[in-house]
PDB file of N, CA and C in Angstrom:
ATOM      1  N   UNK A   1     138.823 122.482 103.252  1.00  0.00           N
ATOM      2  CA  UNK A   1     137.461 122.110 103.570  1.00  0.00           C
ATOM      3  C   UNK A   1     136.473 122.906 102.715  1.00  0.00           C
ATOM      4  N   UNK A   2     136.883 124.076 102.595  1.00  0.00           N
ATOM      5  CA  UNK A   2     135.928 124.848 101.670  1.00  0.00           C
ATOM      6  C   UNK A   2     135.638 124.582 100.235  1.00  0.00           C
ATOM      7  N   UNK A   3     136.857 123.860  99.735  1.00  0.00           N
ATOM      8  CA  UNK A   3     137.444 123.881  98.400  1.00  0.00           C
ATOM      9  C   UNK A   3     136.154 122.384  97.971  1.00  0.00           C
ATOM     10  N   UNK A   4     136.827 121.392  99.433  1.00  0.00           N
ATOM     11  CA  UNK A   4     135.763 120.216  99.352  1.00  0.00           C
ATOM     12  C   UNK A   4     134.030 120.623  99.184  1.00  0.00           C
ATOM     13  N   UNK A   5     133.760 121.393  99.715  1.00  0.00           N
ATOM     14  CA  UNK A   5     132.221 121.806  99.761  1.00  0.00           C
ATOM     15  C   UNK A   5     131.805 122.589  98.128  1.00  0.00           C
ATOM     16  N   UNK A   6     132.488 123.249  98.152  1.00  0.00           N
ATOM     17  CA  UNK A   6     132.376 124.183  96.584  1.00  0.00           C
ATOM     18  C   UNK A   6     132.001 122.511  95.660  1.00  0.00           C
ATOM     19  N   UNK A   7     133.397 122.022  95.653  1.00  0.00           N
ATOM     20  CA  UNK A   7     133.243 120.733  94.525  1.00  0.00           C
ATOM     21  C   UNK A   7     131.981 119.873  95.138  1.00  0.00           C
ATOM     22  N   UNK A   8     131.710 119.636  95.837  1.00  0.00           N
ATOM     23  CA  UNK A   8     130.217 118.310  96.542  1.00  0.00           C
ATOM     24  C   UNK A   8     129.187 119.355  95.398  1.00  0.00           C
ATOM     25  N   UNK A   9     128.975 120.790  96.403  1.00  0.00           N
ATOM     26  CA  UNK A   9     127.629 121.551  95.455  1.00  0.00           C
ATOM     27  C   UNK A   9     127.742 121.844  94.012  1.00  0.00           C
ATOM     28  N   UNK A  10     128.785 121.855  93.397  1.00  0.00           N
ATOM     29  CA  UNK A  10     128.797 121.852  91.954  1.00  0.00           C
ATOM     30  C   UNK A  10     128.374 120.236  91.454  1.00  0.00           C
ATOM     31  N   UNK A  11     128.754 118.972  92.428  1.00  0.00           N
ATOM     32  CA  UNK A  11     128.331 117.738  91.736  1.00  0.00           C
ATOM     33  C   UNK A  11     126.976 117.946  92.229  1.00  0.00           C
ATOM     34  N   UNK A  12     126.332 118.084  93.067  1.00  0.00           N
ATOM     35  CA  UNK A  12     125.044 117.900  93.485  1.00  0.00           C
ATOM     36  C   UNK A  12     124.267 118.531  92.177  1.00  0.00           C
ATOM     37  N   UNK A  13     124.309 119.992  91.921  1.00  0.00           N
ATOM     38  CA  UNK A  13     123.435 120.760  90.919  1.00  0.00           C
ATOM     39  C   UNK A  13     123.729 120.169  89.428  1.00  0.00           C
ATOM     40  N   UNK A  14     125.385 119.788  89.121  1.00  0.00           N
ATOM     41  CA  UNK A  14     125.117 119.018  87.988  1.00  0.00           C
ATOM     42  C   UNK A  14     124.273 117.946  87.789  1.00  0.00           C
ATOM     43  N   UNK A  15     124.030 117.007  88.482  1.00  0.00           N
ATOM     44  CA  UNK A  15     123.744 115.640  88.642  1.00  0.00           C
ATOM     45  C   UNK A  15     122.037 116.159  88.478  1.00  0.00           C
ATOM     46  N   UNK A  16     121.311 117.416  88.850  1.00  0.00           N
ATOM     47  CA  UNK A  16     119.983 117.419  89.143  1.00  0.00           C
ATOM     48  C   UNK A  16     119.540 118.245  88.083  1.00  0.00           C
ATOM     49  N   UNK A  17     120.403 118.134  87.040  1.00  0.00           N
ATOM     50  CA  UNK A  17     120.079 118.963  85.220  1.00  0.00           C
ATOM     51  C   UNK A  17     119.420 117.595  84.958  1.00  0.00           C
ATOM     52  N   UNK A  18     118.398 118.071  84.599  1.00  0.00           N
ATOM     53  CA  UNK A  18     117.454 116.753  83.865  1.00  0.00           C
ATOM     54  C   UNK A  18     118.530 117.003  82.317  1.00  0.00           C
ATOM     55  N   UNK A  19     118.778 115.628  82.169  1.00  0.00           N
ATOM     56  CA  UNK A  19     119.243 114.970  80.882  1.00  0.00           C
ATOM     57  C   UNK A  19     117.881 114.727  79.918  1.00  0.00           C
ATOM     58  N   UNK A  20     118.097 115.229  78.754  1.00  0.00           N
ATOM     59  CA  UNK A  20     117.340 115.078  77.612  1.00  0.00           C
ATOM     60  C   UNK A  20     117.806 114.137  76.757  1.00  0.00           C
ATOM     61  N   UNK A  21     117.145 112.856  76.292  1.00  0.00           N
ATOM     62  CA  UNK A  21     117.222 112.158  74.699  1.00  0.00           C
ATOM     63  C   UNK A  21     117.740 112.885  73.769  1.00  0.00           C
ATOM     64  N   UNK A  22     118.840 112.547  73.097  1.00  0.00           N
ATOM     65  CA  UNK A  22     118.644 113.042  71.872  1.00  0.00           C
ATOM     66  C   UNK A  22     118.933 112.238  70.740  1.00  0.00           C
ATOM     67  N   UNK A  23     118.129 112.547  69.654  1.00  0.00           N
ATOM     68  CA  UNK A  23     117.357 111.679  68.822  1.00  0.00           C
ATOM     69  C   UNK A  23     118.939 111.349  67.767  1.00  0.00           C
ATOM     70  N   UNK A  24     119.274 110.035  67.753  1.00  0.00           N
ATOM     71  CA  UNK A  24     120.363 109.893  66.479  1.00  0.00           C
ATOM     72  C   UNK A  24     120.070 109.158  65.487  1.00  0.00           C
ATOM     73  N   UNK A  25     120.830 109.680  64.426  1.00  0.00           N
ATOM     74  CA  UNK A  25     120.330 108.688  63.185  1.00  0.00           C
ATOM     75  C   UNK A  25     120.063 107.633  63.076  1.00  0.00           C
ATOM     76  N   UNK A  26     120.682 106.815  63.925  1.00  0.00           N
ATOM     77  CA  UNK A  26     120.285 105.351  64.234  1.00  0.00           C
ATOM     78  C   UNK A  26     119.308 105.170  64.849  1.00  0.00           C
ATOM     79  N   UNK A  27     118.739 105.559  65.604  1.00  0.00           N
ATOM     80  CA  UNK A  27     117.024 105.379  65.963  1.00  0.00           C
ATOM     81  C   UNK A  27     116.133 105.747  64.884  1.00  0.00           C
ATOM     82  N   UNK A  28     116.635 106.369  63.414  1.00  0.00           N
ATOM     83  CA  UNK A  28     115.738 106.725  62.889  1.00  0.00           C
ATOM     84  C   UNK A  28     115.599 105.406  61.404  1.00  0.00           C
ATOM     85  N   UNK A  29     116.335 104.631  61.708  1.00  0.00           N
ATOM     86  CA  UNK A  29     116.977 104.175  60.692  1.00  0.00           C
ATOM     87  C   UNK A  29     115.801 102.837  60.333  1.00  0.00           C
ATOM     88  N   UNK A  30     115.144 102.384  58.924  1.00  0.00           N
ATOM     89  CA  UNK A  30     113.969 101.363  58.729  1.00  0.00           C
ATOM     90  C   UNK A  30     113.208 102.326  58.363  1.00  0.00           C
ATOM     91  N   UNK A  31     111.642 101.397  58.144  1.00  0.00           N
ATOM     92  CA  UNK A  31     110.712 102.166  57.267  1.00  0.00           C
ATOM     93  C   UNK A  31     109.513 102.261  58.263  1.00  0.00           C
ATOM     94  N   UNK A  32     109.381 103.398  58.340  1.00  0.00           N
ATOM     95  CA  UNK A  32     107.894 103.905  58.782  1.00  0.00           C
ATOM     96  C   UNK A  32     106.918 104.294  58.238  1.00  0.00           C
ATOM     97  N   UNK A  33     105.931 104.043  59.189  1.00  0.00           N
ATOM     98  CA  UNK A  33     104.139 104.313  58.229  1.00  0.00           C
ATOM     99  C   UNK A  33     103.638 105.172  58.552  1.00  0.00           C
ATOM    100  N   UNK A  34     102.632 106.356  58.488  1.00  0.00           N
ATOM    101  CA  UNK A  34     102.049 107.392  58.754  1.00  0.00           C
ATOM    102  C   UNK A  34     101.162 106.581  59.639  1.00  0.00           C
ATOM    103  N   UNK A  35     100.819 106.844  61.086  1.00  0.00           N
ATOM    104  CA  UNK A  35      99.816 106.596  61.691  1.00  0.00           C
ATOM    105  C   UNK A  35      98.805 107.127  60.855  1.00  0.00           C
ATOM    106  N   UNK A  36      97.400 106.570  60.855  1.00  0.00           N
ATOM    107  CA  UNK A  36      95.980 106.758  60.511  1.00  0.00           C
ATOM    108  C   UNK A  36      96.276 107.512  59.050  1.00  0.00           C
ATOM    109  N   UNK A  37      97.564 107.399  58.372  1.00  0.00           N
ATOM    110  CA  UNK A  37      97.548 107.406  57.012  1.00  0.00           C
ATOM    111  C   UNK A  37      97.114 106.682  55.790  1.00  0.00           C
ATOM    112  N   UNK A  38      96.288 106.230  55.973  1.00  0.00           N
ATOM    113  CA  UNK A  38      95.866 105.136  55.110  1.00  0.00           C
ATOM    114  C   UNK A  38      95.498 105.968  53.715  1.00  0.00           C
ATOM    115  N   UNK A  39      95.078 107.462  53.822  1.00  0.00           N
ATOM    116  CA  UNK A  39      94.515 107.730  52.799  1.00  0.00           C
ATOM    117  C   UNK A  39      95.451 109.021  52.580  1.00  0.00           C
ATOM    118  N   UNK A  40      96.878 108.783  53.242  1.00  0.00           N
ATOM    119  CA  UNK A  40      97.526 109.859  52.796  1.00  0.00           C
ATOM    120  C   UNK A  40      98.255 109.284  51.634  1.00  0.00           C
ATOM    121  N   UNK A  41      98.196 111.511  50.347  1.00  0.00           N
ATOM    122  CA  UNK A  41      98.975 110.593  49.038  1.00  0.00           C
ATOM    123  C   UNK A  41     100.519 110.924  49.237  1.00  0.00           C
ATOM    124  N   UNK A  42     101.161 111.707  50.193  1.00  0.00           N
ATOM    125  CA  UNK A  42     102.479 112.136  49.713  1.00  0.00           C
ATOM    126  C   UNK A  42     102.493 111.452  51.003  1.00  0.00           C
ATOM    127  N   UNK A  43     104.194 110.957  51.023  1.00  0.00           N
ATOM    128  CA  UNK A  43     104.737 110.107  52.591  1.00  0.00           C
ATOM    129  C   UNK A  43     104.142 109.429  53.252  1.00  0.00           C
ATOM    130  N   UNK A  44     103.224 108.607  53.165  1.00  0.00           N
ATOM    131  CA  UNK A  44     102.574 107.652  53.712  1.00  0.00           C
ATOM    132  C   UNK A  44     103.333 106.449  54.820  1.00  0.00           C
ATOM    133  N   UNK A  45     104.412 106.136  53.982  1.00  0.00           N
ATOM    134  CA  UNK A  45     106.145 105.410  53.936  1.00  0.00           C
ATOM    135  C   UNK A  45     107.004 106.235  53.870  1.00  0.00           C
ATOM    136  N   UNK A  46     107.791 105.969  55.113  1.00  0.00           N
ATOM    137  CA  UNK A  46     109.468 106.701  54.623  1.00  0.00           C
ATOM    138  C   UNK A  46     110.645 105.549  55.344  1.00  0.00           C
ATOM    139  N   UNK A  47     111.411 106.182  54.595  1.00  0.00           N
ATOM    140  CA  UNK A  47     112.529 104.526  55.599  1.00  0.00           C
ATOM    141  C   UNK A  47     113.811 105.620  54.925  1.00  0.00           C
ATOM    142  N   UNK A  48     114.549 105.285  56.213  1.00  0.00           N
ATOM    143  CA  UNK A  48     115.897 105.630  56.540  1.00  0.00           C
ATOM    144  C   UNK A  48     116.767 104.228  56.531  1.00  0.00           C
ATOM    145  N   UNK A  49     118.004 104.570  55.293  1.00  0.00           N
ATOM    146  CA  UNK A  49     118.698 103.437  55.413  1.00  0.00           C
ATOM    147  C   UNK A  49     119.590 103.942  55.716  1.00  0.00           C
ATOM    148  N   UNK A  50     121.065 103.017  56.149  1.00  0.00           N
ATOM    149  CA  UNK A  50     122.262 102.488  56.789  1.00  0.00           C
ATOM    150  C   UNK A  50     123.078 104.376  55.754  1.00  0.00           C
ATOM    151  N   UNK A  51     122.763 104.176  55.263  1.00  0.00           N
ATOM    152  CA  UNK A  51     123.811 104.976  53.822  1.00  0.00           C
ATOM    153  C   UNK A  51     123.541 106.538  53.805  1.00  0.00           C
ATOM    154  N   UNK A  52     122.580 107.084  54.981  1.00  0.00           N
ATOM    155  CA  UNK A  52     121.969 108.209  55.072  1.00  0.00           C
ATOM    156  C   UNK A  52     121.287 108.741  54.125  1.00  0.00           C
ATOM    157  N   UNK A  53     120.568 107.734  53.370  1.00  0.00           N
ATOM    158  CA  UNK A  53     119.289 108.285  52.378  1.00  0.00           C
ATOM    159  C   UNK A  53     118.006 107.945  52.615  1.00  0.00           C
ATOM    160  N   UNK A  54     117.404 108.534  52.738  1.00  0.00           N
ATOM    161  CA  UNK A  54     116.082 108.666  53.350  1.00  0.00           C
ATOM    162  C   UNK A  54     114.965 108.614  52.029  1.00  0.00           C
ATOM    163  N   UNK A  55     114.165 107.661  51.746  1.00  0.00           N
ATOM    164  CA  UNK A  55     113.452 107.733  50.775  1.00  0.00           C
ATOM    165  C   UNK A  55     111.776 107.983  51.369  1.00  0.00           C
ATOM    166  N   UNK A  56     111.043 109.087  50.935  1.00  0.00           N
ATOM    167  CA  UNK A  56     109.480 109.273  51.071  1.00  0.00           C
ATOM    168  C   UNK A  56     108.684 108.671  50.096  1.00  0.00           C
ATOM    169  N   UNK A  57     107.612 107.982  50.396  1.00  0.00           N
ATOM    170  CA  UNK A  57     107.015 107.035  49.145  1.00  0.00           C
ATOM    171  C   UNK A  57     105.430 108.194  49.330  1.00  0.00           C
ATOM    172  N   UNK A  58     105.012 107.926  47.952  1.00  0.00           N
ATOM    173  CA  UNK A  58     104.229 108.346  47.648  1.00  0.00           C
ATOM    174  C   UNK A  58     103.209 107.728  47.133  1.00  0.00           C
ATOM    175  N   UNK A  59     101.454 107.535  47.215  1.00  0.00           N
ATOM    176  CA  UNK A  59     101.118 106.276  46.304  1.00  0.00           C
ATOM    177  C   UNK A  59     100.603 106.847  45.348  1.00  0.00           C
ATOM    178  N   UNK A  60     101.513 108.106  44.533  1.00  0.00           N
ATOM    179  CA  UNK A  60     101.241 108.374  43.265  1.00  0.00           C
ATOM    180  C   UNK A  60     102.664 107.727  42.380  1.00  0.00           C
ATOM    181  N   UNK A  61     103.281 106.653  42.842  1.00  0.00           N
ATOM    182  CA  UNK A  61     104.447 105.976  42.145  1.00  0.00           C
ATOM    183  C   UNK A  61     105.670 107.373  41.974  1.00  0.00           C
ATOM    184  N   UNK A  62     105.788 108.082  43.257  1.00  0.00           N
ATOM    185  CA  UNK A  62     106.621 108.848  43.022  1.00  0.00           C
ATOM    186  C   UNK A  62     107.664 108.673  44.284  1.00  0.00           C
ATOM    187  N   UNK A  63     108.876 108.535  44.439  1.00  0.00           N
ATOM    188  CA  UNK A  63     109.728 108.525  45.153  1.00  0.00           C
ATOM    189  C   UNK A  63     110.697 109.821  45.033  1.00  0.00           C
ATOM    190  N   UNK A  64     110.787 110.097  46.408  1.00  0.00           N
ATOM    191  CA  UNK A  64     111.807 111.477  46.597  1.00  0.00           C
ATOM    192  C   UNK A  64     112.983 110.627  47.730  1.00  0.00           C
ATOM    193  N   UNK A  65     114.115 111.277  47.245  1.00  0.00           N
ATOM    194  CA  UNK A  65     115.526 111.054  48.014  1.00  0.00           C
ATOM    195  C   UNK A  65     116.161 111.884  48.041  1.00  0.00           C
ATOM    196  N   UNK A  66     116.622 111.801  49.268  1.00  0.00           N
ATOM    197  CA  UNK A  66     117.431 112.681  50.275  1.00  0.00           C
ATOM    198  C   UNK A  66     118.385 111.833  51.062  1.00  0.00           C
ATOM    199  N   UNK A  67     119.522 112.788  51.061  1.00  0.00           N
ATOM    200  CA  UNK A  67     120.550 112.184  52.221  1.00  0.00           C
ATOM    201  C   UNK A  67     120.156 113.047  53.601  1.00  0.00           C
ATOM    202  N   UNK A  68     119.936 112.465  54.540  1.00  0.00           N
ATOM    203  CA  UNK A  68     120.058 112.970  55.618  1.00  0.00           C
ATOM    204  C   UNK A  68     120.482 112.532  56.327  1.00  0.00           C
ATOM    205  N   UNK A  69     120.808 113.485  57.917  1.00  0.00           N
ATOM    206  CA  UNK A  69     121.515 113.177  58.942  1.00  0.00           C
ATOM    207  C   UNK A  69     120.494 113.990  60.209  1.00  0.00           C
ATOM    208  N   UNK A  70     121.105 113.889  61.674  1.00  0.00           N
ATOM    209  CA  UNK A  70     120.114 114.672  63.141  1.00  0.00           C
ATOM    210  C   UNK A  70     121.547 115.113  63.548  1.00  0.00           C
ATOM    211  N   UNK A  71     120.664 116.259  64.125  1.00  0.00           N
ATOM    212  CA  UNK A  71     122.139 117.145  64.422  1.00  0.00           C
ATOM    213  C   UNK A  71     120.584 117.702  65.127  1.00  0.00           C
ATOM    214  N   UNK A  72     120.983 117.985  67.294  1.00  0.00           N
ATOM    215  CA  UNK A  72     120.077 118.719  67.778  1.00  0.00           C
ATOM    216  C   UNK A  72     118.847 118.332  67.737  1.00  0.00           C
ATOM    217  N   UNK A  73     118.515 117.446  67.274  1.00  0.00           N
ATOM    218  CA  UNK A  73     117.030 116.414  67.631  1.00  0.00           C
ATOM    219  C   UNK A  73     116.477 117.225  65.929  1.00  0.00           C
ATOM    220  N   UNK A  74     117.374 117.800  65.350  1.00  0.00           N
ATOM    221  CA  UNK A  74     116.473 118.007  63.897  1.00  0.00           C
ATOM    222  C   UNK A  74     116.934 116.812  63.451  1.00  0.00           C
ATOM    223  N   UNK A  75     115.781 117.140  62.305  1.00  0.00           N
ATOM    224  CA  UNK A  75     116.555 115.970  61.038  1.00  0.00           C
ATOM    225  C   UNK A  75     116.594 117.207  59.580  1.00  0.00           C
ATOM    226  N   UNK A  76     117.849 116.665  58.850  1.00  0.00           N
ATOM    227  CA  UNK A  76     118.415 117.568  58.023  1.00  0.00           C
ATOM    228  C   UNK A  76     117.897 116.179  56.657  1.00  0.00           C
ATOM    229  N   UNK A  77     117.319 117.078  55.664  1.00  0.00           N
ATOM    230  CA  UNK A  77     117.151 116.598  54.448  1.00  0.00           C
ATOM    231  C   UNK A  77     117.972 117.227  53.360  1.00  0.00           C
ATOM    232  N   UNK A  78     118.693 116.963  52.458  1.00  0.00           N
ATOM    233  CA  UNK A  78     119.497 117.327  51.542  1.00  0.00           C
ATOM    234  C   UNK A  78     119.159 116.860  50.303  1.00  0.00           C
ATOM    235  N   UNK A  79     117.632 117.283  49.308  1.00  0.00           N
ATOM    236  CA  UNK A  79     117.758 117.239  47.537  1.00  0.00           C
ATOM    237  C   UNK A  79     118.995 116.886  47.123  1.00  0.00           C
ATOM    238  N   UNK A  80     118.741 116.647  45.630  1.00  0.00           N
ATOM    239  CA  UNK A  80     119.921 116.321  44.506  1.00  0.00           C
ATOM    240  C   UNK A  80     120.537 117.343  44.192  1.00  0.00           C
ATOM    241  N   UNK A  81     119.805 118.448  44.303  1.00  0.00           N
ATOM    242  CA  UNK A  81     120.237 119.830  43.798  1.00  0.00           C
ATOM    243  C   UNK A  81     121.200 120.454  45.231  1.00  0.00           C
ATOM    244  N   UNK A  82     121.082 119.792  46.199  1.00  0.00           N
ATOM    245  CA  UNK A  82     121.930 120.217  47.371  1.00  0.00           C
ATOM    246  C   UNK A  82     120.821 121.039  48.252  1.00  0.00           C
ATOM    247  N   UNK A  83     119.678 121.540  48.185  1.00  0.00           N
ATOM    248  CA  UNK A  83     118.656 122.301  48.929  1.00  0.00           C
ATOM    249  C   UNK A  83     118.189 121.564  49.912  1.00  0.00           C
ATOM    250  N   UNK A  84     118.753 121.902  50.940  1.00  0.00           N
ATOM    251  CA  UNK A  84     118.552 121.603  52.470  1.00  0.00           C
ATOM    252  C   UNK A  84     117.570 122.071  53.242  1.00  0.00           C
ATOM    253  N   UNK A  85     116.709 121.186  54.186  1.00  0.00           N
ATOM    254  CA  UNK A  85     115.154 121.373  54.757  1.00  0.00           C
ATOM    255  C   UNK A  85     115.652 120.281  56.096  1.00  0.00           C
ATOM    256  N   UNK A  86     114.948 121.653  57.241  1.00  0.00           N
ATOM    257  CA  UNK A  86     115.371 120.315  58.555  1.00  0.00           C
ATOM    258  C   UNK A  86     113.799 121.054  59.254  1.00  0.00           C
ATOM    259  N   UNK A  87     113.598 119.540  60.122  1.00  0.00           N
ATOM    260  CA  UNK A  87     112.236 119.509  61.078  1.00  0.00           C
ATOM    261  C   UNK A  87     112.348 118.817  62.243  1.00  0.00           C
ATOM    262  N   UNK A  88     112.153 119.355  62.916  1.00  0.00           N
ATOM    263  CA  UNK A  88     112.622 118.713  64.734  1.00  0.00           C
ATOM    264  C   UNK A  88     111.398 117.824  65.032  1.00  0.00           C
ATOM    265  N   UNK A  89     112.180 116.939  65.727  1.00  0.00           N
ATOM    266  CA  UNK A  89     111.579 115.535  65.708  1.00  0.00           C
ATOM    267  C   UNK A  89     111.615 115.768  67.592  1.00  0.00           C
ATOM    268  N   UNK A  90     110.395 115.554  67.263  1.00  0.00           N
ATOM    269  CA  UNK A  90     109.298 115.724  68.491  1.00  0.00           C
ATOM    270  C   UNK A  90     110.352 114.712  69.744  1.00  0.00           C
ATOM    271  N   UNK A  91     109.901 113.180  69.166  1.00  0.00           N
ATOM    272  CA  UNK A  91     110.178 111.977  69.891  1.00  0.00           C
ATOM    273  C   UNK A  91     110.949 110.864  68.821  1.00  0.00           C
ATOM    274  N   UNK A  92     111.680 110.464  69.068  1.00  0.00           N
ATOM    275  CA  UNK A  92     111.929 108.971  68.613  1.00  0.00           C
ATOM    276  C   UNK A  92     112.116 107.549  69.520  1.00  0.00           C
ATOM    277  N   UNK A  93     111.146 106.719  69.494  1.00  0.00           N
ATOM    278  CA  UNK A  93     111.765 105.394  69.950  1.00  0.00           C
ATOM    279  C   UNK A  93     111.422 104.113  68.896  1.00  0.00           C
ATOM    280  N   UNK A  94     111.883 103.212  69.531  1.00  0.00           N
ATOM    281  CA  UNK A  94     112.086 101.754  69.190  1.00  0.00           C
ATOM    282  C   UNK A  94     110.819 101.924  67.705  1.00  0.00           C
ATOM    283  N   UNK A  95     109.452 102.387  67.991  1.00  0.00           N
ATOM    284  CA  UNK A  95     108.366 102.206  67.314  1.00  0.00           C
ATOM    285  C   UNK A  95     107.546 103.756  67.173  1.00  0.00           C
ATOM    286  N   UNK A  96     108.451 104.558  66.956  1.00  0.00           N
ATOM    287  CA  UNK A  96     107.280 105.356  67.230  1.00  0.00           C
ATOM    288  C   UNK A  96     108.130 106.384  66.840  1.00  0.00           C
ATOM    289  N   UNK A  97     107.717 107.454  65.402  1.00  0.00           N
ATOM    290  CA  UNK A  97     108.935 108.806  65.107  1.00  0.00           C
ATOM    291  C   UNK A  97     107.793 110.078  64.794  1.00  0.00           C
ATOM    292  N   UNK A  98     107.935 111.046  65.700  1.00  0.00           N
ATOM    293  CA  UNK A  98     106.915 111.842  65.439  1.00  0.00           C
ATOM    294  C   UNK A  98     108.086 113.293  65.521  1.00  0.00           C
ATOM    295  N   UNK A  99     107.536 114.328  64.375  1.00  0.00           N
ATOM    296  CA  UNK A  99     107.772 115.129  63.502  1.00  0.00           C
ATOM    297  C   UNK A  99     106.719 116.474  63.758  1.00  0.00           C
ATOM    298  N   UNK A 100     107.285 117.488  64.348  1.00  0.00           N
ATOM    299  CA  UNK A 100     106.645 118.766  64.265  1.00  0.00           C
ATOM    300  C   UNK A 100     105.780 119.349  63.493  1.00  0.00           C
ATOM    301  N   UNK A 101     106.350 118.836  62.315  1.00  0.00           N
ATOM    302  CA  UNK A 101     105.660 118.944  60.898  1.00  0.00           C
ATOM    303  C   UNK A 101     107.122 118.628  59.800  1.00  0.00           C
ATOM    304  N   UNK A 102     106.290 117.937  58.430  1.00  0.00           N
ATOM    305  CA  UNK A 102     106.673 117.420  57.490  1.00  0.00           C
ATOM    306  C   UNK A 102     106.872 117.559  56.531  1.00  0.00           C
ATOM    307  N   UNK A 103     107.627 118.580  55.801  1.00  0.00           N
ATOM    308  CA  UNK A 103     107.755 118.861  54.469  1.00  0.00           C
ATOM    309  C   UNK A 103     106.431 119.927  54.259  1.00  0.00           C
ATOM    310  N   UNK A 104     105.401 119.817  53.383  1.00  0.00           N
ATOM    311  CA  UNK A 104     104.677 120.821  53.638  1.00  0.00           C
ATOM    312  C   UNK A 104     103.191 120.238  54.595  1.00  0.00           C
ATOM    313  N   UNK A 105     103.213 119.402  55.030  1.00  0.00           N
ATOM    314  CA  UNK A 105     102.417 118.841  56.077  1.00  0.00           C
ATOM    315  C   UNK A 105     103.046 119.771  57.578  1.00  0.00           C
ATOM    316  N   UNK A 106     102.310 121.168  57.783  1.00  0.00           N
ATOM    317  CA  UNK A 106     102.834 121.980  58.692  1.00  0.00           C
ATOM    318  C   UNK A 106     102.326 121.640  60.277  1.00  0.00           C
ATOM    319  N   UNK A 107     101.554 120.415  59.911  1.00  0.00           N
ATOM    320  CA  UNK A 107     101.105 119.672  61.583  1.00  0.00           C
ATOM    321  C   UNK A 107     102.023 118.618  62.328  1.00  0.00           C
ATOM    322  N   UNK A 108     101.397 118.112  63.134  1.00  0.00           N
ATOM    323  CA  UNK A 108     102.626 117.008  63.798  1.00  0.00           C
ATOM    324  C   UNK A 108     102.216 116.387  62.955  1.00  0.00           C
ATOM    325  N   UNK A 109     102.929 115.078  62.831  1.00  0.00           N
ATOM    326  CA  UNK A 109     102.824 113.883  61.826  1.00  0.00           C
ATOM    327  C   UNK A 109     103.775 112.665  62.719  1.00  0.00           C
ATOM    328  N   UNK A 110     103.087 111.584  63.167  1.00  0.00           N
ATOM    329  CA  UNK A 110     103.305 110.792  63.121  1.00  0.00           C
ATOM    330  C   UNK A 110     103.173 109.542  63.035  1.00  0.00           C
ATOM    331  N   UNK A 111     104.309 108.693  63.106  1.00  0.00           N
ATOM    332  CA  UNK A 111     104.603 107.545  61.836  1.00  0.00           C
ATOM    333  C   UNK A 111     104.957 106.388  63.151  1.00  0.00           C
ATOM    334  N   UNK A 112     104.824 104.929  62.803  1.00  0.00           N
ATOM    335  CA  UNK A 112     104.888 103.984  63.626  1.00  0.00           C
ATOM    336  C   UNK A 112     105.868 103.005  62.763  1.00  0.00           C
ATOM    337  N   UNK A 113     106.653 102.228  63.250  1.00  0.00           N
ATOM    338  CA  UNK A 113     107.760 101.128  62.790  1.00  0.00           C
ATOM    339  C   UNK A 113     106.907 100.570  61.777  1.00  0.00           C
ATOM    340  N   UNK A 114     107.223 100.076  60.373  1.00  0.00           N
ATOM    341  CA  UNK A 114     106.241  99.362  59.788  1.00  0.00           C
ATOM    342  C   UNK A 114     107.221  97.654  60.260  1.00  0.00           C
ATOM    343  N   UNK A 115     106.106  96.680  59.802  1.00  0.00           N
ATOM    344  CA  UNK A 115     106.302  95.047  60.348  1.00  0.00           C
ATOM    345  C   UNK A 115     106.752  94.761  59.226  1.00  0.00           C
TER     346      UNK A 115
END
């Protein structure tokens, strides 16, 4: 009987751990727009494809690529040269990916599904 009670209060307190989201590459995956970026020049656009390369558009006709992956609600960026940069991602859903801060954009930053 005791043994029964021990196991009930160990399911009870597990069951009442709030569960957290966590963000996977596949929610991150398509191209997003900088909310109220209209007049931003670096990352304005970024899109995550199938192949884990992540391209940032720039509207100085400059494109940067990275392979990345989320590990822990970061996201891990990986240069050509192999120099690795990760930034924890606030939230991700269906429409909506917001970023602690961005490369050297050290504010939140966020970006909405583009159509």
């Amino acid at each position: 009987m005791k043994y029964l009670l021990i196991v009930s209060v160990f399911l009870i307190r597990c069951g009442s751990i709030p569960q957290t989201d966590s963000v996977s590459s596949e929610k991150l995956l398509g191209e997003w727009v900088l909310e109220n970026g209209s007049d931003a020049i670096n990352y304005g656009k970024i899109e995550f494809k199938g192949d884990s390369t992540a391209l940032f558009l720039s509207r100085g006709d400059t494109i940067y690529r990275f392979k990345f992956h989320v590990k822990s609600d970061n996201l891990y960026l990986t240069d050509i040269l192999g120099k690795e940069e990760s930034y924890k991602v606030i939230s991700a859903t269906d429409d909506q990916l917001t970023f602690s801060s961005l490369r050297e954009k050290k504010e939140k930053q966020v970006y909405k599904r583009a159509e």
